[in-house]
Protein backbone atom coordinates (compact mmCIF):
# COMPACT_ATOMS: atom_id res chain seq x y z
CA UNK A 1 -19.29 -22.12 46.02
CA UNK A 2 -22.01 -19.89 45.45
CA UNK A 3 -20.60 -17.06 46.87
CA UNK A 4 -17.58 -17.83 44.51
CA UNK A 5 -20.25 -18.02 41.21
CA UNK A 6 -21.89 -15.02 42.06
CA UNK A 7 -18.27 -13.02 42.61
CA UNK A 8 -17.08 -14.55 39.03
CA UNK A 9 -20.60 -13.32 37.40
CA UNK A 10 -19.92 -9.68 38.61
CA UNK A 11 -16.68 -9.75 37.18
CA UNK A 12 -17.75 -10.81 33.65
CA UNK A 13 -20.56 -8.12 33.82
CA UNK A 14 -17.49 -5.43 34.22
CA UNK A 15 -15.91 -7.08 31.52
CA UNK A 16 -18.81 -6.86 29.11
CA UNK A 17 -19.68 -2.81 30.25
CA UNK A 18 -15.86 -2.95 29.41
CA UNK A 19 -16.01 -4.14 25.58
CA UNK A 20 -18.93 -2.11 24.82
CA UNK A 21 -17.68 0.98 26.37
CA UNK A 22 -14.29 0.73 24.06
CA UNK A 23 -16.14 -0.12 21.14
CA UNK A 24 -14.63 -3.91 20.69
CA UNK A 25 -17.05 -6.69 19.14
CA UNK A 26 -17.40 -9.96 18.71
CA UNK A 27 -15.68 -12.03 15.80
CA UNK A 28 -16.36 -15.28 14.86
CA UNK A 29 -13.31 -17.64 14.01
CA UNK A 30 -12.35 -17.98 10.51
CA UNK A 31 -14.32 -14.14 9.69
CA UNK A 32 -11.85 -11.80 7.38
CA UNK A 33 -9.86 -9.26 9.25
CA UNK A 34 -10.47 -5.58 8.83
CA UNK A 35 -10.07 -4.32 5.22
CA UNK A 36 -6.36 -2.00 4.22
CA UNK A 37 -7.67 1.75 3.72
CA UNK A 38 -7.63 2.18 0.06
CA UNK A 39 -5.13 3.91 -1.43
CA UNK A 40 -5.10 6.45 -3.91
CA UNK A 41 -2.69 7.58 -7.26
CA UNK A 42 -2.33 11.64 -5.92
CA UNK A 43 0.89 11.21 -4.01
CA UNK A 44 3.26 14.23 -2.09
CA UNK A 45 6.66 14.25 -4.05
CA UNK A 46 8.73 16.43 -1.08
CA UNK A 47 7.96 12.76 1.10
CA UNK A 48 9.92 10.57 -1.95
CA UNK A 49 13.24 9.85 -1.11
CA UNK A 50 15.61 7.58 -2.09
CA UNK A 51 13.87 5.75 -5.18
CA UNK A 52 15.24 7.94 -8.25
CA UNK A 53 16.73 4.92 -10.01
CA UNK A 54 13.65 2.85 -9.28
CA UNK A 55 11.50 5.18 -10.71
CA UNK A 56 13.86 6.24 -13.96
CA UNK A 57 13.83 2.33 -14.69
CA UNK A 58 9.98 1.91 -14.53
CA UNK A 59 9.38 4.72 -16.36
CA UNK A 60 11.43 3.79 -18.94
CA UNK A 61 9.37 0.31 -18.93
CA UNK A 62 6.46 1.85 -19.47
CA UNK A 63 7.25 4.56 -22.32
CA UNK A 64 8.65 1.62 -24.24
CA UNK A 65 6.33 0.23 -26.75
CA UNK A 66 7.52 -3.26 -27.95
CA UNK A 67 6.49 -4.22 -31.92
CA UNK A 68 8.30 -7.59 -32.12
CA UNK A 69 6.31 -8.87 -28.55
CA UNK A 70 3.41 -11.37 -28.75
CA UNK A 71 1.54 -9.14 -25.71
CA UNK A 72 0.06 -5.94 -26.51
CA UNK A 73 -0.12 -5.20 -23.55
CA UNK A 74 2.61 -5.82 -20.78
CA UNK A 75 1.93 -6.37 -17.30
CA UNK A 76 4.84 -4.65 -15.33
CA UNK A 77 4.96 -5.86 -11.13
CA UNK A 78 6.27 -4.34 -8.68
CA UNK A 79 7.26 -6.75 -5.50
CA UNK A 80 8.48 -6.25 -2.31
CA UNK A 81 7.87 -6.60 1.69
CA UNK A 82 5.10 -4.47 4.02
CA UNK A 83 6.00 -1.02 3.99
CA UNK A 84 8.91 -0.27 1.25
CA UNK A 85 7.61 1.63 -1.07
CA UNK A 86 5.50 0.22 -3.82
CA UNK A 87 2.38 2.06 -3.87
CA UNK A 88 4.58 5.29 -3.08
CA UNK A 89 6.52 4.26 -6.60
CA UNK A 90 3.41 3.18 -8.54
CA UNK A 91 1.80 6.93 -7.72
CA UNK A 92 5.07 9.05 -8.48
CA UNK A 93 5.22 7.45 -12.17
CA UNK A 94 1.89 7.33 -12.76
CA UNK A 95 1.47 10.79 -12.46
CA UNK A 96 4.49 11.64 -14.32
CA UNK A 97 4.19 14.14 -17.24
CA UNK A 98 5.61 12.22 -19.80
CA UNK A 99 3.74 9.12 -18.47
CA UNK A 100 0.57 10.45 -18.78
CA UNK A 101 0.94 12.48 -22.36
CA UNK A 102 2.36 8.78 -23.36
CA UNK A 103 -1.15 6.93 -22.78
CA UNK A 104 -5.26 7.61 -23.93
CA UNK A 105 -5.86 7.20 -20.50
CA UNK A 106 -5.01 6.24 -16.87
CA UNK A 107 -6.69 4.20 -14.14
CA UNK A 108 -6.07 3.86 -10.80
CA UNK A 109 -7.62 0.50 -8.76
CA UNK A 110 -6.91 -0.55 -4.81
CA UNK A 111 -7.06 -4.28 -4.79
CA UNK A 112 -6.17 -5.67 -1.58
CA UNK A 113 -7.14 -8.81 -0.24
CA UNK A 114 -10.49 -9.34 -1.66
CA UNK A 115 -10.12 -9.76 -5.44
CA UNK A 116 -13.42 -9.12 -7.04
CA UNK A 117 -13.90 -9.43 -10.36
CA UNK A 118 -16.85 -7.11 -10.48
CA UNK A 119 -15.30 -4.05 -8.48
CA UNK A 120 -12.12 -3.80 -10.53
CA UNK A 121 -13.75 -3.94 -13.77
CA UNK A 122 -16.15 -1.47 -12.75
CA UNK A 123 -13.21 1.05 -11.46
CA UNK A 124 -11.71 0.47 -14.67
CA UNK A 125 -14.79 0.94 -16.57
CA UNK A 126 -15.66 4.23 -14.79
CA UNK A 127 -12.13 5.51 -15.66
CA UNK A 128 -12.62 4.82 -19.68
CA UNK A 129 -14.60 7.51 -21.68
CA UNK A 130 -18.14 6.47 -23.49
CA UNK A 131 -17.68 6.22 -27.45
CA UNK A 132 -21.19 5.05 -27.45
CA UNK A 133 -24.65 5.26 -25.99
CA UNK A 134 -25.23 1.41 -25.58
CA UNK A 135 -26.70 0.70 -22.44
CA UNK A 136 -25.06 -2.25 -19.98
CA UNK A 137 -25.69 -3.67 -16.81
CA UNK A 138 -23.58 -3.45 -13.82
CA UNK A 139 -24.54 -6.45 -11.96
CA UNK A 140 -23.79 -9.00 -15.01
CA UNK A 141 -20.32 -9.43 -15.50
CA UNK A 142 -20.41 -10.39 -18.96
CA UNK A 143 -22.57 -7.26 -19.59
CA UNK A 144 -19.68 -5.37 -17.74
CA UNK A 145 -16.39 -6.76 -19.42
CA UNK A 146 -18.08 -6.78 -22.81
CA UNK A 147 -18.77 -3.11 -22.68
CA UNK A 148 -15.08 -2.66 -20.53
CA UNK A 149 -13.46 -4.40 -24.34
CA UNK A 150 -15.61 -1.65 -26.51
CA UNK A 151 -14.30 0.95 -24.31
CA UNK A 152 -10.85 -0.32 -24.48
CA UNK A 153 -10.56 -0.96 -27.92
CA UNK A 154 -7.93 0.18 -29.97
CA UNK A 155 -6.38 2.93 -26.88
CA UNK A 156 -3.10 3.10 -25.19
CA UNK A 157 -4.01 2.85 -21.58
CA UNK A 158 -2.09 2.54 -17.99
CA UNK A 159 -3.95 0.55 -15.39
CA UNK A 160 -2.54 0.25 -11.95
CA UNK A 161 -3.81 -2.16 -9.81
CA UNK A 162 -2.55 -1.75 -5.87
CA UNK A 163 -1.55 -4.20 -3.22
CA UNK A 164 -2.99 -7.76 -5.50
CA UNK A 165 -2.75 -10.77 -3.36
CA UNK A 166 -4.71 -13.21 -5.35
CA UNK A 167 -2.60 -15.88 -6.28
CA UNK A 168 -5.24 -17.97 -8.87
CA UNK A 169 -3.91 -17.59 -11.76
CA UNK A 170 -7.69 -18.70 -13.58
CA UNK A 171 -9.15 -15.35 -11.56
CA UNK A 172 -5.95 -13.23 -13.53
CA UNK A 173 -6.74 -14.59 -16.70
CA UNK A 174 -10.71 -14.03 -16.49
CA UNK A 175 -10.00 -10.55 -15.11
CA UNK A 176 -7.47 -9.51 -17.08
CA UNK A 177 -9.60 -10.56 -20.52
CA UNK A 178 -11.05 -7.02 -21.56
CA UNK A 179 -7.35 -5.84 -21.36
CA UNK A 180 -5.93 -7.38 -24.24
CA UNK A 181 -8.06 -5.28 -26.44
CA UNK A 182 -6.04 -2.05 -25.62
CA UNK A 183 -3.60 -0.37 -28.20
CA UNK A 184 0.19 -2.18 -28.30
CA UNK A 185 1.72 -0.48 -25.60
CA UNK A 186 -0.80 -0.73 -23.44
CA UNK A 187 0.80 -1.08 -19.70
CA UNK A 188 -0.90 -2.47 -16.55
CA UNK A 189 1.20 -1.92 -13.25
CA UNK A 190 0.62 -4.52 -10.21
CA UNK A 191 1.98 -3.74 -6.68
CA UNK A 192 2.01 -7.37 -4.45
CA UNK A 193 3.85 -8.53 -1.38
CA UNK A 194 4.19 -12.14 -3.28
CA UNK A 195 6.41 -13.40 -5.79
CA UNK A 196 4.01 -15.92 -6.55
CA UNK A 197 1.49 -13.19 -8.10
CA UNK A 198 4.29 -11.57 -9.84
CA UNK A 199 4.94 -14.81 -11.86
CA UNK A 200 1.53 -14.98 -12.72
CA UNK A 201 0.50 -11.74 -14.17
CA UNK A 202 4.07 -10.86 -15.29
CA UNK A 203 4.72 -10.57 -19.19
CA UNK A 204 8.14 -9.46 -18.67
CA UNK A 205 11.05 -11.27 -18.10
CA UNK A 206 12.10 -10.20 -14.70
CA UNK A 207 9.40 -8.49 -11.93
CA UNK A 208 11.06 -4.93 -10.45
CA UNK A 209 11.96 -5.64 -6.97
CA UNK A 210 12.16 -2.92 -4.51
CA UNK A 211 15.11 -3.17 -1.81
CA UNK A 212 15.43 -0.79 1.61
CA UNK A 213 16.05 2.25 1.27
CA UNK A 214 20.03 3.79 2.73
CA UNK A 215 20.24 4.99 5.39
CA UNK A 216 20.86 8.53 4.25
CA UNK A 217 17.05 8.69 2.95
CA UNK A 218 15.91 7.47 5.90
CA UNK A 219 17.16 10.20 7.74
CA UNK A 220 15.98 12.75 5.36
CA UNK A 221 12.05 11.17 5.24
CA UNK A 222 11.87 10.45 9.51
CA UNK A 223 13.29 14.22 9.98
CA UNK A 224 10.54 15.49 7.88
CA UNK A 225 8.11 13.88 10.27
CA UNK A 226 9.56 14.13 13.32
CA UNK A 227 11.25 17.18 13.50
CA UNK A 228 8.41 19.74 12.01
CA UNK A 229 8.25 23.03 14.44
CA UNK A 230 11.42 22.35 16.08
CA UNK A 231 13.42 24.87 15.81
CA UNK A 232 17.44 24.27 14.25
CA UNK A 233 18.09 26.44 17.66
CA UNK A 234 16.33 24.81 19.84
CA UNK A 235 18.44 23.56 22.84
CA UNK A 236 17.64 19.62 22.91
CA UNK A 237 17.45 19.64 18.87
CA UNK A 238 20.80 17.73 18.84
CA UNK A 239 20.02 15.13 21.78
CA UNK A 240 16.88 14.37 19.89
CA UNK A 241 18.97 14.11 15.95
CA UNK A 242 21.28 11.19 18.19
CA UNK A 243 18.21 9.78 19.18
CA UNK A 244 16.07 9.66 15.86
CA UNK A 245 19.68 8.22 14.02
CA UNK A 246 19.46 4.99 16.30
CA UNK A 247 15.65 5.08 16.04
CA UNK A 248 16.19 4.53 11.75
CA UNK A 249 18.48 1.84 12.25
CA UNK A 250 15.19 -0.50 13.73
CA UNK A 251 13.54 0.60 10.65
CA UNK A 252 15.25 -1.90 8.34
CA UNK A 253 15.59 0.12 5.03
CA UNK A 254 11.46 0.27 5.18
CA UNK A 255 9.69 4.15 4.71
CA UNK A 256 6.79 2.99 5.98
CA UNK A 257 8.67 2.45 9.77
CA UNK A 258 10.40 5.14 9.33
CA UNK A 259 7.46 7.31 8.64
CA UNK A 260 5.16 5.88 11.90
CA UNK A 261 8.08 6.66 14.72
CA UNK A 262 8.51 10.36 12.80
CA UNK A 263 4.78 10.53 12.94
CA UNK A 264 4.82 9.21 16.59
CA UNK A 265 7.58 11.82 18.31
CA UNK A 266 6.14 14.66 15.91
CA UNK A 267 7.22 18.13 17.47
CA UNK A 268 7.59 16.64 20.71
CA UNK A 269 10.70 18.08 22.29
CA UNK A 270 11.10 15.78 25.40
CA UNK A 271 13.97 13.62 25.71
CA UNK A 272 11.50 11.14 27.69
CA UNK A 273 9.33 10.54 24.99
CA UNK A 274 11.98 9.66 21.92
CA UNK A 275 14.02 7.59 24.72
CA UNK A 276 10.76 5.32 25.13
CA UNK A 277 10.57 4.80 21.65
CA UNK A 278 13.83 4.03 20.94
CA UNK A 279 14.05 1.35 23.80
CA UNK A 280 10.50 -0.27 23.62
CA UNK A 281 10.68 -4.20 23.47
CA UNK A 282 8.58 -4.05 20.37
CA UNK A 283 11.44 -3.51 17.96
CA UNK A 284 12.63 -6.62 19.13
CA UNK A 285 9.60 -8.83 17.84
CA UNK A 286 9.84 -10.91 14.36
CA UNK A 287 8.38 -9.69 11.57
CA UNK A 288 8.33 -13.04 9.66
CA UNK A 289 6.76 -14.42 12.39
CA UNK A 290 4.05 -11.53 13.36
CA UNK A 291 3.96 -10.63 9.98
CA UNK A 292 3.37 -7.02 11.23
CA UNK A 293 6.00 -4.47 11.00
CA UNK A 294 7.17 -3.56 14.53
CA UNK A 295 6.94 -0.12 13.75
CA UNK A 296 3.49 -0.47 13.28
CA UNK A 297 2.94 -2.37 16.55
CA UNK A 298 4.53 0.80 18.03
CA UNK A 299 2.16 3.31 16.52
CA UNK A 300 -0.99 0.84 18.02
CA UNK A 301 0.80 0.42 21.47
CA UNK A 302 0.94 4.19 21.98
CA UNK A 303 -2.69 4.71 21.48
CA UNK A 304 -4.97 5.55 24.14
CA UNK A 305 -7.02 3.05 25.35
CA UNK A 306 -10.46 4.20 23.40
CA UNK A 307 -8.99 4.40 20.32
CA UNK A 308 -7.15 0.26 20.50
C-alpha cells in the first residue's frame, strides 16, 4: 500500500507542474466566469451582410421624434440569440451619418454581465461635454448621476448600451434616472440575449428581433474569411467552395459561426483541414443545452494546448 501512495503522489506532482506550466488556476465554486471582451461602436461595413432591412427599420426608429408620447426618451431593444448580429447592428446605425447629425451627442457603453451602476454612468458621463465648472465626485453615486442630469439636460442624445443581462427591473429604473432629463427624442439602444430585459427597459410597443441570416449572406461573410489569398485559379479552390457551402449550413443563420470556421480554415488550401471541420462531432452538440455556440467550441478545440 505504500508503494501504491507514494506512486499516486508522483502522479499528482506531474499533474500540478502540469497546471502551472499551461497557465490554468484554481476557481472556487460559485466564483463569476471570465468577463466578454468589451466591445466597441467603430465597426467594418465590407463584413455586414444581410441586415439592410434591419438596419433601415431601426434607423427609422431612431430619427423619429414622437410629440404626442408620455417618454421623452424611448428605449429601443434589440433581442436575439449568441452570435446573430446585435452588436454588429447597434454599431452600423450608430455611426450612421444621418444618425449622428440627428442627435447632441452619442455614447457608446459595454454592459455585459456585471451591471454596475457606477461604471455605466461614468461612461456616459465621460461621453457628455462640461457646460459648467462644478466639481463632483466619482465615487458617490448621487454626486455622479446628479451631475450626469446637468449634463444631460435639455440635449438630444443616443446611448447604446451592449449585451445588458440584468433582469431587475428596480436596478433599470435607478440607472436609467439621469436619462429622462434628455431633449424629446432622446434614444437609448439596448442589445440583450433575454426577452425578459427587453420588456423591462422597452418604451416601445414591440422589441426588434433579429432572425438568421439566408443563406446567401452567409456565404458571402464565411468566403470573406476563409477564402482571403486563395487565388479564383487556384486548383482545389472549387473542392474547398463545396466544402465551406456544407460547412454554413451548421451555422444556423448565426454570423458569429459563420465568421469562427472562416476564421479557422483562413488561406489554408488543404482539403484535410476543411474536411475535419466540416465532420467534427462538435456541430452535433446542443446549444440550448451547452449554451455555447458549437462553432465556438470548434474555434477552442483547435487551439494548441498552451493557449486552452
Amino acid at each position: 500500500m505504500k508503494n501504491k501512495l507514494e506512486k499516486i503522489l508522483r502522479r499528482f506532482k506531474v499533474f500540478e507542474k502540469s497546471i502551472n506550466i499551461l497557465g490554468l488556476t484554481n476557481k472556487g465554486v460559485g466564483e463569476k466566469p471570465s468577463p466578454t471582451p468589451p466591445t466597441i461602436s467603430l465597426i467594418e461595413e465590407s463584413e455586414f451582410y444581410g441586415r439592410d432591412g434591419d438596419k433601415e427599420a431601426t434607423i427609422k426608429l431612431l430619427l423619429k421624434d414622437d410629440d404626442k408620447g408620455s417618454n421623452k426618451v424611448s428605449v429601443i431593444p434589440i433581442v436575439g440569440m449568441d452570435g446573430i448580429g446585435k452588436t454588429t447592428l447597434a454599431q452600423s446605425v450608430y455611426n450612421n451619418h444621418k444618425v449622428q447629425n440627428h442627435f447632441n451627442l452619442e455614447s457608446w457603453v459595454f454592459v455585459s454581465e456585471e451591471f454596475d451602476i457606477f461604471r455605466v454612468t461614468g461612461i456616459v458621463l465621460s461621453a457628455v461635454p462640461k457646460s459648467h465648472s462644478l466639481p463632483y465626485d466619482k465615487r458617490n453615486l448621487d454626486s455622479l448621476q446628479t451631475e450626469l442630469k446637468e449634463r444631460l439636460m435639455g440635449k438630444k442624445f443616443l446611448i447604446v448600451l451592449d449585451d445588458v443581462w440584468n433582469e431587475d427591473y428596480v436596478d433599470w429604473k435607478n440607472i436609467s434616472k439621469p436619462f429622462k432629463y434628455g431633449a424629446r427624442g432622446s434614444k437609448i439602444i439596448v442589445t440583450t440575449r433575454t426577452e425578459k430585459v427587453a420588456k423591462i427597459m422597452s418604451t416601445i410597443p414591440t422589441h426588434y428581433q433579429l432572425k438568421q441570416l439566408k443563406d446567401e449572406d452567409c456565404w458571402r461573410l464565411f468566403k470573406k474569411h476563409a477564402f482571403d489569398n486563395i487565388r479564383d485559379d487556384s486548383s482545389v479552390r472549387k473542392v474547398l467552395e463545396t466544402i465551406g457551402k456544407q460547412i454554413i449550413q451548421k451555422c444556423n443563420g448565426l454570423p458569429l459561426a459563420v465568421k469562427t470556421p472562416g476564421g479557422l480554415l483562413r488561406s489554408k488550401e488543404d482539403v484535410s483541414e476543411w474536411e475535419r471541420i466540416l465532420k467534427s462531432d462538435i456541430w452535433d452538440f446542443s446549444y440550448k443545452e451547452s449554451k455555447i455556440l458549437p462553432a465556438l467550441m470548434l474555434s477552442y478545440h483547435y487551439l494548441p494546448s498552451q493557449l486552452k
